[in-house]
PDB file of N, CA and C in Angstrom:
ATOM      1  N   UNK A   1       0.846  -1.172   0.000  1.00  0.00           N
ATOM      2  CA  UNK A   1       0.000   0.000   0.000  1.00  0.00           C
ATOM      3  C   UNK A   1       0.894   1.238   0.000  1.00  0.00           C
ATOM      4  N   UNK A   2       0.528   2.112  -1.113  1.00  0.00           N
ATOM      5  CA  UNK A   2       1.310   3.340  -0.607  1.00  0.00           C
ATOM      6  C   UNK A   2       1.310   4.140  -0.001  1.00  0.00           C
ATOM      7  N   UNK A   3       2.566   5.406   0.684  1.00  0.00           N
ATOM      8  CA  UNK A   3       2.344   5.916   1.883  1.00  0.00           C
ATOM      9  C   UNK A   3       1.273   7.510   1.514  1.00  0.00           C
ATOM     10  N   UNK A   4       0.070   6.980   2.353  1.00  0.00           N
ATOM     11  CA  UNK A   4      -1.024   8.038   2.111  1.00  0.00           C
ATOM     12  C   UNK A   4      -1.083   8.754   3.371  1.00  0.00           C
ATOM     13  N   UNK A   5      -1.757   9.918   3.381  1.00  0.00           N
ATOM     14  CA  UNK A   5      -1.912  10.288   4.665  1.00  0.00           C
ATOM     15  C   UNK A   5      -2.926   9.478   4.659  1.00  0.00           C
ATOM     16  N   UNK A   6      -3.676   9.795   6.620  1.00  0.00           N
ATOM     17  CA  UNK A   6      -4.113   9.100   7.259  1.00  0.00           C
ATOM     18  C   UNK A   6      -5.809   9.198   6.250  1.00  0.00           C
ATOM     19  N   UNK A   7      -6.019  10.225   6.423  1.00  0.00           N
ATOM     20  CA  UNK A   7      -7.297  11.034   5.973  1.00  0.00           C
ATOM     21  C   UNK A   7      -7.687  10.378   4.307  1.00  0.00           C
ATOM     22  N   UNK A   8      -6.322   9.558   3.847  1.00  0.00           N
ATOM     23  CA  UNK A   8      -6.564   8.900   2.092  1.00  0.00           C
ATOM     24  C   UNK A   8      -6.567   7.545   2.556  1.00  0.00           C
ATOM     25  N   UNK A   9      -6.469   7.201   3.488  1.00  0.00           N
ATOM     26  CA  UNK A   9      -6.506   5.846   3.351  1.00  0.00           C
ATOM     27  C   UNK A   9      -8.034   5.143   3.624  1.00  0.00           C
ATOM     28  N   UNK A  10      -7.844   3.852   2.885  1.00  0.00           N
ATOM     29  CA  UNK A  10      -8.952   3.663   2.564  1.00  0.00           C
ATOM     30  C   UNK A  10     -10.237   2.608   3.810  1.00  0.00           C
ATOM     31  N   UNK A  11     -10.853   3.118   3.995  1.00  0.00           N
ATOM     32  CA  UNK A  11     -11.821   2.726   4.819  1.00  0.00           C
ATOM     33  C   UNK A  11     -12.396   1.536   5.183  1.00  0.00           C
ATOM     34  N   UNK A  12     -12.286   0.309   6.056  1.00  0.00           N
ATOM     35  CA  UNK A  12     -12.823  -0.677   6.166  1.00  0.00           C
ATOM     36  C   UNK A  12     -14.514  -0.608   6.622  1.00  0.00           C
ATOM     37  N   UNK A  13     -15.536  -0.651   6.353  1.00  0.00           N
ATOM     38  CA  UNK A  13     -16.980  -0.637   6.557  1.00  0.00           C
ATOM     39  C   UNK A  13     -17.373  -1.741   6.637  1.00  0.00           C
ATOM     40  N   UNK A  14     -17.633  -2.003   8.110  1.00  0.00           N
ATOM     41  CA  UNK A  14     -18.450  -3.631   8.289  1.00  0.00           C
ATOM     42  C   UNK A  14     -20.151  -3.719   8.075  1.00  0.00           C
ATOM     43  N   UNK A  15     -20.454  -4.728   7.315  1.00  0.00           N
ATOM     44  CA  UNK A  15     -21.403  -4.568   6.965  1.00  0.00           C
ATOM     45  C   UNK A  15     -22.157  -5.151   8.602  1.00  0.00           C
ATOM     46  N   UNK A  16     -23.663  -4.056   9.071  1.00  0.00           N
ATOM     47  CA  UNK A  16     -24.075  -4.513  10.178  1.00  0.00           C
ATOM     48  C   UNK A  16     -24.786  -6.059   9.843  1.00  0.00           C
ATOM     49  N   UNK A  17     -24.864  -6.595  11.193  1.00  0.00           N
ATOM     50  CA  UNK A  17     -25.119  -7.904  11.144  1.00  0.00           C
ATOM     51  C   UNK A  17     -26.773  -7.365  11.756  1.00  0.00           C
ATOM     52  N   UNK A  18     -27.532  -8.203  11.095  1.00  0.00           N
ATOM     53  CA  UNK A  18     -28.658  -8.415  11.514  1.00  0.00           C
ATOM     54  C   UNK A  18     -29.161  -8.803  12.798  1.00  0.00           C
ATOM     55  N   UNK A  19     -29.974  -8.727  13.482  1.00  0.00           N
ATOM     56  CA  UNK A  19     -30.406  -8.894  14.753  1.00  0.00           C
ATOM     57  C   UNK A  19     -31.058 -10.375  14.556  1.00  0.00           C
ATOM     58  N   UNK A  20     -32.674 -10.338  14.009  1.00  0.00           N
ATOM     59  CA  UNK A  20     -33.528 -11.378  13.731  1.00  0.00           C
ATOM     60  C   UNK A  20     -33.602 -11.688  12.259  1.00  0.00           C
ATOM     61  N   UNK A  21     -34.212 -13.172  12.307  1.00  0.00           N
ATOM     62  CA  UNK A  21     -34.506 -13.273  10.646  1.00  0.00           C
ATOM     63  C   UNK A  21     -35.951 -14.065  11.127  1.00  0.00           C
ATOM     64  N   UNK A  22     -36.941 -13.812   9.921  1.00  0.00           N
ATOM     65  CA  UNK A  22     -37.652 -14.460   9.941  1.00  0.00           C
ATOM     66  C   UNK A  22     -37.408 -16.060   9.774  1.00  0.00           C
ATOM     67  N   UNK A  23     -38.954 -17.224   9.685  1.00  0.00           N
ATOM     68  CA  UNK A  23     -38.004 -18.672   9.917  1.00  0.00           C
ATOM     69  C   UNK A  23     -37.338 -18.987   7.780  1.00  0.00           C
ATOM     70  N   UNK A  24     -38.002 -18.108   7.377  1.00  0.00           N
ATOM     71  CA  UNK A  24     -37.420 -18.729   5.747  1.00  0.00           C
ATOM     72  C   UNK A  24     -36.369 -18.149   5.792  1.00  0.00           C
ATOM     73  N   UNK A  25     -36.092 -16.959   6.709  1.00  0.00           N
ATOM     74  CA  UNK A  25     -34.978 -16.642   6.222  1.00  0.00           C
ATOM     75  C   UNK A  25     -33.520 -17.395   7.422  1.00  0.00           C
ATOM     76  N   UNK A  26     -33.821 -17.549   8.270  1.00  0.00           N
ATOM     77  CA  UNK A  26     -33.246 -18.778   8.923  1.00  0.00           C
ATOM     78  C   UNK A  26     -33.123 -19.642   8.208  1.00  0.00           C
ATOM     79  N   UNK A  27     -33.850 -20.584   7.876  1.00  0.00           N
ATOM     80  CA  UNK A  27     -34.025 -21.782   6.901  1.00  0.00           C
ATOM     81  C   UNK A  27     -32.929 -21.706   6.121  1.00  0.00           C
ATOM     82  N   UNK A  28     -32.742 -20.423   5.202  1.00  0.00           N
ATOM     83  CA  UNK A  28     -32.175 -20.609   4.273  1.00  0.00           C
ATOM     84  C   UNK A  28     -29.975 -20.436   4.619  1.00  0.00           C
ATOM     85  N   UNK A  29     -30.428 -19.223   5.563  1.00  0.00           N
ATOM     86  CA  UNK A  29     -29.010 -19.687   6.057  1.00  0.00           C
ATOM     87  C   UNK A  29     -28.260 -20.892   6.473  1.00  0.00           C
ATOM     88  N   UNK A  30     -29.321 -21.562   7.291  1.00  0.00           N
ATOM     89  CA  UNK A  30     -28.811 -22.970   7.677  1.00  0.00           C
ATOM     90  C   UNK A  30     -28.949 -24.030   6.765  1.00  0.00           C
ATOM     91  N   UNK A  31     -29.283 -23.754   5.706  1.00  0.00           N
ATOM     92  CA  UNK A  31     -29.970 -24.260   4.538  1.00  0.00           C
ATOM     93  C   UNK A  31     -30.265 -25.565   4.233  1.00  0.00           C
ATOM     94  N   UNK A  32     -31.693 -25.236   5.202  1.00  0.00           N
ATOM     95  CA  UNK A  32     -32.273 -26.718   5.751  1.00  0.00           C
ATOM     96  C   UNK A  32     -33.777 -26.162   5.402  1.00  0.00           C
ATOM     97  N   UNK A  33     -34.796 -27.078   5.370  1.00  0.00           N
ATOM     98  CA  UNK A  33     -36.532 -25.936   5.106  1.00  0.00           C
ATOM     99  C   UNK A  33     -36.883 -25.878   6.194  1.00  0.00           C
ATOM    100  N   UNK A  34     -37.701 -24.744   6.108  1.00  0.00           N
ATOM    101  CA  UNK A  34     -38.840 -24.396   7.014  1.00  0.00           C
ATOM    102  C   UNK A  34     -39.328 -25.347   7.474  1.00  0.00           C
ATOM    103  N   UNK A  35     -39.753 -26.489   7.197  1.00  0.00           N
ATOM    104  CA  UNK A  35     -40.719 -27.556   7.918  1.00  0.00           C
ATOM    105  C   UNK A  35     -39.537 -28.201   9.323  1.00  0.00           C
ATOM    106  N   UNK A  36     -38.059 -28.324   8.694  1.00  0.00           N
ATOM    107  CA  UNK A  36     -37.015 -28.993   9.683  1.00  0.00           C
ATOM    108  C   UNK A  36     -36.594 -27.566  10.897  1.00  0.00           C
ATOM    109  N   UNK A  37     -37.120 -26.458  10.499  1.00  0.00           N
ATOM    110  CA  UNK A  37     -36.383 -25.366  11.655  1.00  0.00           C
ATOM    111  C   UNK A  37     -37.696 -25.197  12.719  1.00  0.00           C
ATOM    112  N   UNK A  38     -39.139 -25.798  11.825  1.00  0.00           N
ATOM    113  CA  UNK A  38     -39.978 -25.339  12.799  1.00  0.00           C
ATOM    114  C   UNK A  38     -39.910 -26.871  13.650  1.00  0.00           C
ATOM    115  N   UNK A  39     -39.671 -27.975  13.223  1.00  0.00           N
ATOM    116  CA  UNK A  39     -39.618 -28.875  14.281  1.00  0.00           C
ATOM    117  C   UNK A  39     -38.786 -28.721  15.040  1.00  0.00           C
ATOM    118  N   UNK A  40     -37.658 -28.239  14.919  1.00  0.00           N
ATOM    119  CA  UNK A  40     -36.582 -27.528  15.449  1.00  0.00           C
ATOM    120  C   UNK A  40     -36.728 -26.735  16.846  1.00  0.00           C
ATOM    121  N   UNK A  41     -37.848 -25.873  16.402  1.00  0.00           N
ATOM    122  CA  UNK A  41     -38.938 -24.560  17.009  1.00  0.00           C
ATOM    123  C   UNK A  41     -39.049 -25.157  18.210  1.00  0.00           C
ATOM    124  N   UNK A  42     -40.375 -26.259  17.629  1.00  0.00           N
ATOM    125  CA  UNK A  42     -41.426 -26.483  18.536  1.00  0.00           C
ATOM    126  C   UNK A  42     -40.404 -27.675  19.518  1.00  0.00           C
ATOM    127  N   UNK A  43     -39.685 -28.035  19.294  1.00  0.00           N
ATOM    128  CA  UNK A  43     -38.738 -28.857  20.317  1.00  0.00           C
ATOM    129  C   UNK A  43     -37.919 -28.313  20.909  1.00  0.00           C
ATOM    130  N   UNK A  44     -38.017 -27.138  20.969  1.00  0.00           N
ATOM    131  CA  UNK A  44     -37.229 -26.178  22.422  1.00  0.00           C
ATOM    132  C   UNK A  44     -36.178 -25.977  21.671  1.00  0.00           C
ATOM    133  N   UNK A  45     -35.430 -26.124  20.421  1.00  0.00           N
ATOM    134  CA  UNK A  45     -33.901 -26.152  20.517  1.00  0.00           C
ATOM    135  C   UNK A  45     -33.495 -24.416  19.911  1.00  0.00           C
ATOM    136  N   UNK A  46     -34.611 -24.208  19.455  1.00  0.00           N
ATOM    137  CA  UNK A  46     -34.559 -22.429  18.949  1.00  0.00           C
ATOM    138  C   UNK A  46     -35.297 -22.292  19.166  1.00  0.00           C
ATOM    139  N   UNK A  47     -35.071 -21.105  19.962  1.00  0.00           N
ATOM    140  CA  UNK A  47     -36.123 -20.157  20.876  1.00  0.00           C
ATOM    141  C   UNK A  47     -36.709 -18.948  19.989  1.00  0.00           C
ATOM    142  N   UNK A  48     -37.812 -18.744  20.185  1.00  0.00           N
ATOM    143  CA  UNK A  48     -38.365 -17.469  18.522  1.00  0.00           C
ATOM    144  C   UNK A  48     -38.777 -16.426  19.700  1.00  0.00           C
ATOM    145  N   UNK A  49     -38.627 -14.792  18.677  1.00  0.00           N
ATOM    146  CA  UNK A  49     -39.315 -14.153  19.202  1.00  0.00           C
ATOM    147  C   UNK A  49     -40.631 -13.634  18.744  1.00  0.00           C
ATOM    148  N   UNK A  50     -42.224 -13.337  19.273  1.00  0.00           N
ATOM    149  CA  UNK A  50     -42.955 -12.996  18.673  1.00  0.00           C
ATOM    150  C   UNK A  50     -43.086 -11.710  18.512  1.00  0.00           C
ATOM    151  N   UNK A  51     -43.439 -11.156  17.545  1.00  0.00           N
ATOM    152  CA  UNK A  51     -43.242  -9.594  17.309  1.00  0.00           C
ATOM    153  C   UNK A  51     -45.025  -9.674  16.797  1.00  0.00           C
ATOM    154  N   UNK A  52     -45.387  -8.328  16.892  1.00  0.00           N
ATOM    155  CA  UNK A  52     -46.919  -8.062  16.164  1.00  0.00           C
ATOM    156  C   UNK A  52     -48.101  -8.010  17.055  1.00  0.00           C
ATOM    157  N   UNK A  53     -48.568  -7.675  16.828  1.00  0.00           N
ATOM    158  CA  UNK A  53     -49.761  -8.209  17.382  1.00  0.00           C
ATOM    159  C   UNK A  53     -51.010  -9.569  17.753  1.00  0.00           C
ATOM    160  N   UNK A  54     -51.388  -9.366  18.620  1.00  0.00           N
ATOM    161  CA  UNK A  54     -52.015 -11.203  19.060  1.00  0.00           C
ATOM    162  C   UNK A  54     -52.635 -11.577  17.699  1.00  0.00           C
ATOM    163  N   UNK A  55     -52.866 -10.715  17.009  1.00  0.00           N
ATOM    164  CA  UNK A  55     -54.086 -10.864  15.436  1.00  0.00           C
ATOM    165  C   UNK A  55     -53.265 -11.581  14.152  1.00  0.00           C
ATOM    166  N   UNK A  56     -52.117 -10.987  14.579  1.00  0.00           N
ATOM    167  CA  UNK A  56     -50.779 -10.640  13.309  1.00  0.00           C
ATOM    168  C   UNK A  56     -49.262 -11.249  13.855  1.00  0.00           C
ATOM    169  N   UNK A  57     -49.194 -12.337  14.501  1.00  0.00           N
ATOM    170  CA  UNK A  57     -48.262 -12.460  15.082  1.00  0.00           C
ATOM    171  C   UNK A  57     -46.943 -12.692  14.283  1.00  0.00           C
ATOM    172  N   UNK A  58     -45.650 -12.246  14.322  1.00  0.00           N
ATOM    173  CA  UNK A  58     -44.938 -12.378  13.372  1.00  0.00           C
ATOM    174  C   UNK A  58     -43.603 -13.713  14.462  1.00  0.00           C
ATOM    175  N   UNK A  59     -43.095 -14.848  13.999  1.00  0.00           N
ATOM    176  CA  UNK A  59     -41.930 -15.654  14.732  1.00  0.00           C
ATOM    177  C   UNK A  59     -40.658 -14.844  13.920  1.00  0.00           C
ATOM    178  N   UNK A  60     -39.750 -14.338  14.600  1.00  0.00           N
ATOM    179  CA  UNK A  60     -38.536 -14.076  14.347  1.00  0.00           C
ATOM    180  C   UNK A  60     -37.678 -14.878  15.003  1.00  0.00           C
ATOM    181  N   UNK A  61     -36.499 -15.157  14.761  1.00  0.00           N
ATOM    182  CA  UNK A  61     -35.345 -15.696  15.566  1.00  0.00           C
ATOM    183  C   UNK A  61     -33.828 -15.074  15.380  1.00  0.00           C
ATOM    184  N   UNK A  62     -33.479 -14.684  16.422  1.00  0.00           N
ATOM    185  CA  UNK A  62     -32.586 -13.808  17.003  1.00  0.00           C
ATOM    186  C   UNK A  62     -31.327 -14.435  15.957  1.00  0.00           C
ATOM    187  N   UNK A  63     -30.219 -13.646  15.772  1.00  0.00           N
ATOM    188  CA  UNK A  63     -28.964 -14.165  15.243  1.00  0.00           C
ATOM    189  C   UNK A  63     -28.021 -14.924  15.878  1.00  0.00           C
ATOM    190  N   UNK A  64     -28.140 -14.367  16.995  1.00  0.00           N
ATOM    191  CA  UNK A  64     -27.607 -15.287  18.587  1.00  0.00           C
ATOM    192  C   UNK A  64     -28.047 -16.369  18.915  1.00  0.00           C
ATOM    193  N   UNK A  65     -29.573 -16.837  18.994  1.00  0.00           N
ATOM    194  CA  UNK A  65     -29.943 -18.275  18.864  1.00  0.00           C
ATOM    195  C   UNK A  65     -29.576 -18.983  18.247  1.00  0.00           C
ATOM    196  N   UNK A  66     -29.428 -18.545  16.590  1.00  0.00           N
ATOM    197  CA  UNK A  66     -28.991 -18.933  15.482  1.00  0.00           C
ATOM    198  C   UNK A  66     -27.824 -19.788  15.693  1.00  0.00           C
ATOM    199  N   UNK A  67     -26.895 -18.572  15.922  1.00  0.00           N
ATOM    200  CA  UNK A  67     -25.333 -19.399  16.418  1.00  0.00           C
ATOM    201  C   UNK A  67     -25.497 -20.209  17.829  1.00  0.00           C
ATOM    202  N   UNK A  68     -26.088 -20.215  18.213  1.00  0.00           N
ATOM    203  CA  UNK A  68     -26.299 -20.704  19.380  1.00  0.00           C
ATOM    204  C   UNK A  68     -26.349 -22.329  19.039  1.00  0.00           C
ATOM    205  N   UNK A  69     -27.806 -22.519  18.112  1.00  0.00           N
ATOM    206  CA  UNK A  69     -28.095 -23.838  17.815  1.00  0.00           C
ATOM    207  C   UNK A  69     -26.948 -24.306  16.677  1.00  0.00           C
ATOM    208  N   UNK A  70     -26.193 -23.448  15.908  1.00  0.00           N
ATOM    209  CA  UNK A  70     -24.923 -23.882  15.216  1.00  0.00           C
ATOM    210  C   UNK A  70     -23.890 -24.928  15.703  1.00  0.00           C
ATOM    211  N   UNK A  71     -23.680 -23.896  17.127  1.00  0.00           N
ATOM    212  CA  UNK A  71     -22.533 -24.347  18.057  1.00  0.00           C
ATOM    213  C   UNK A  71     -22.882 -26.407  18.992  1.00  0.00           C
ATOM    214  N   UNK A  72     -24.198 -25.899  19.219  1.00  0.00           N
ATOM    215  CA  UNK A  72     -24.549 -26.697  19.874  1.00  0.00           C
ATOM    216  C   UNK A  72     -24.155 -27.847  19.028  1.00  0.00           C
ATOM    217  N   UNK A  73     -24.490 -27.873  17.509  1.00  0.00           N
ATOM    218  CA  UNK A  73     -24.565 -29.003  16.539  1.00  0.00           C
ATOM    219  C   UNK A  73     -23.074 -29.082  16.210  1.00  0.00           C
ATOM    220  N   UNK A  74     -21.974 -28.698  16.364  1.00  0.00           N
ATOM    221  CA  UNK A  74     -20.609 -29.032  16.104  1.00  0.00           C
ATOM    222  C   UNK A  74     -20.049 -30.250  16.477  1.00  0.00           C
ATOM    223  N   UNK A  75     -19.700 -30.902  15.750  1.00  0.00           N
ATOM    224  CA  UNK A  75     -19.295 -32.771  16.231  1.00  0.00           C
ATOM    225  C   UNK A  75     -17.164 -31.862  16.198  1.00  0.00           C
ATOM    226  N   UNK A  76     -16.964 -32.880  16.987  1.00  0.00           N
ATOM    227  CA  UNK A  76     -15.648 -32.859  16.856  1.00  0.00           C
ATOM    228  C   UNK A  76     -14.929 -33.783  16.687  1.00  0.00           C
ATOM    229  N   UNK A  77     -14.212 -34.168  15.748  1.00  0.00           N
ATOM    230  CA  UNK A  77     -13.878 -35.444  15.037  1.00  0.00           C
ATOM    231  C   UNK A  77     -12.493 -35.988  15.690  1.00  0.00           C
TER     232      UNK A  77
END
């Protein structure tokens, strides 16, 4: 790299990480379907949050659960 001042050099920008994803969009990160994340769900192993209203309820799941249930699933050979 050449010698720039401080003020030219060039900028690293982390892209923000998301908080929640809905479950397709879970699904697709772990890239497994919707039908295997909601059995997933309903067996305690990811915890959802409900957002919306009692009428309109929306399941999100945190990014932290996410890795959470990642970690949990790591075999070590």
């Amino acid at each position: 790299m050449p010698n720039l001042p401080p003020n030219l050099l060039p900028v690293q920008q982390e892209i923000p990480a998301r908080l929640v994803y809905n479950v397709r969009e879970a699904a697709n990160l772990l890239d497994v379907g919707k039908d295997y994340l909601y059995e997933r769900i309903n067996a305690g192993e990811i915890p959802t949050i409900q957002l919306g209203s009692p009428l309109r309820s929306m399941r999100r799941i945190a990014a932290s659960d996410l890795q959470a249930f990642i970690d949990s699933r790591k075999e070590v050979a």
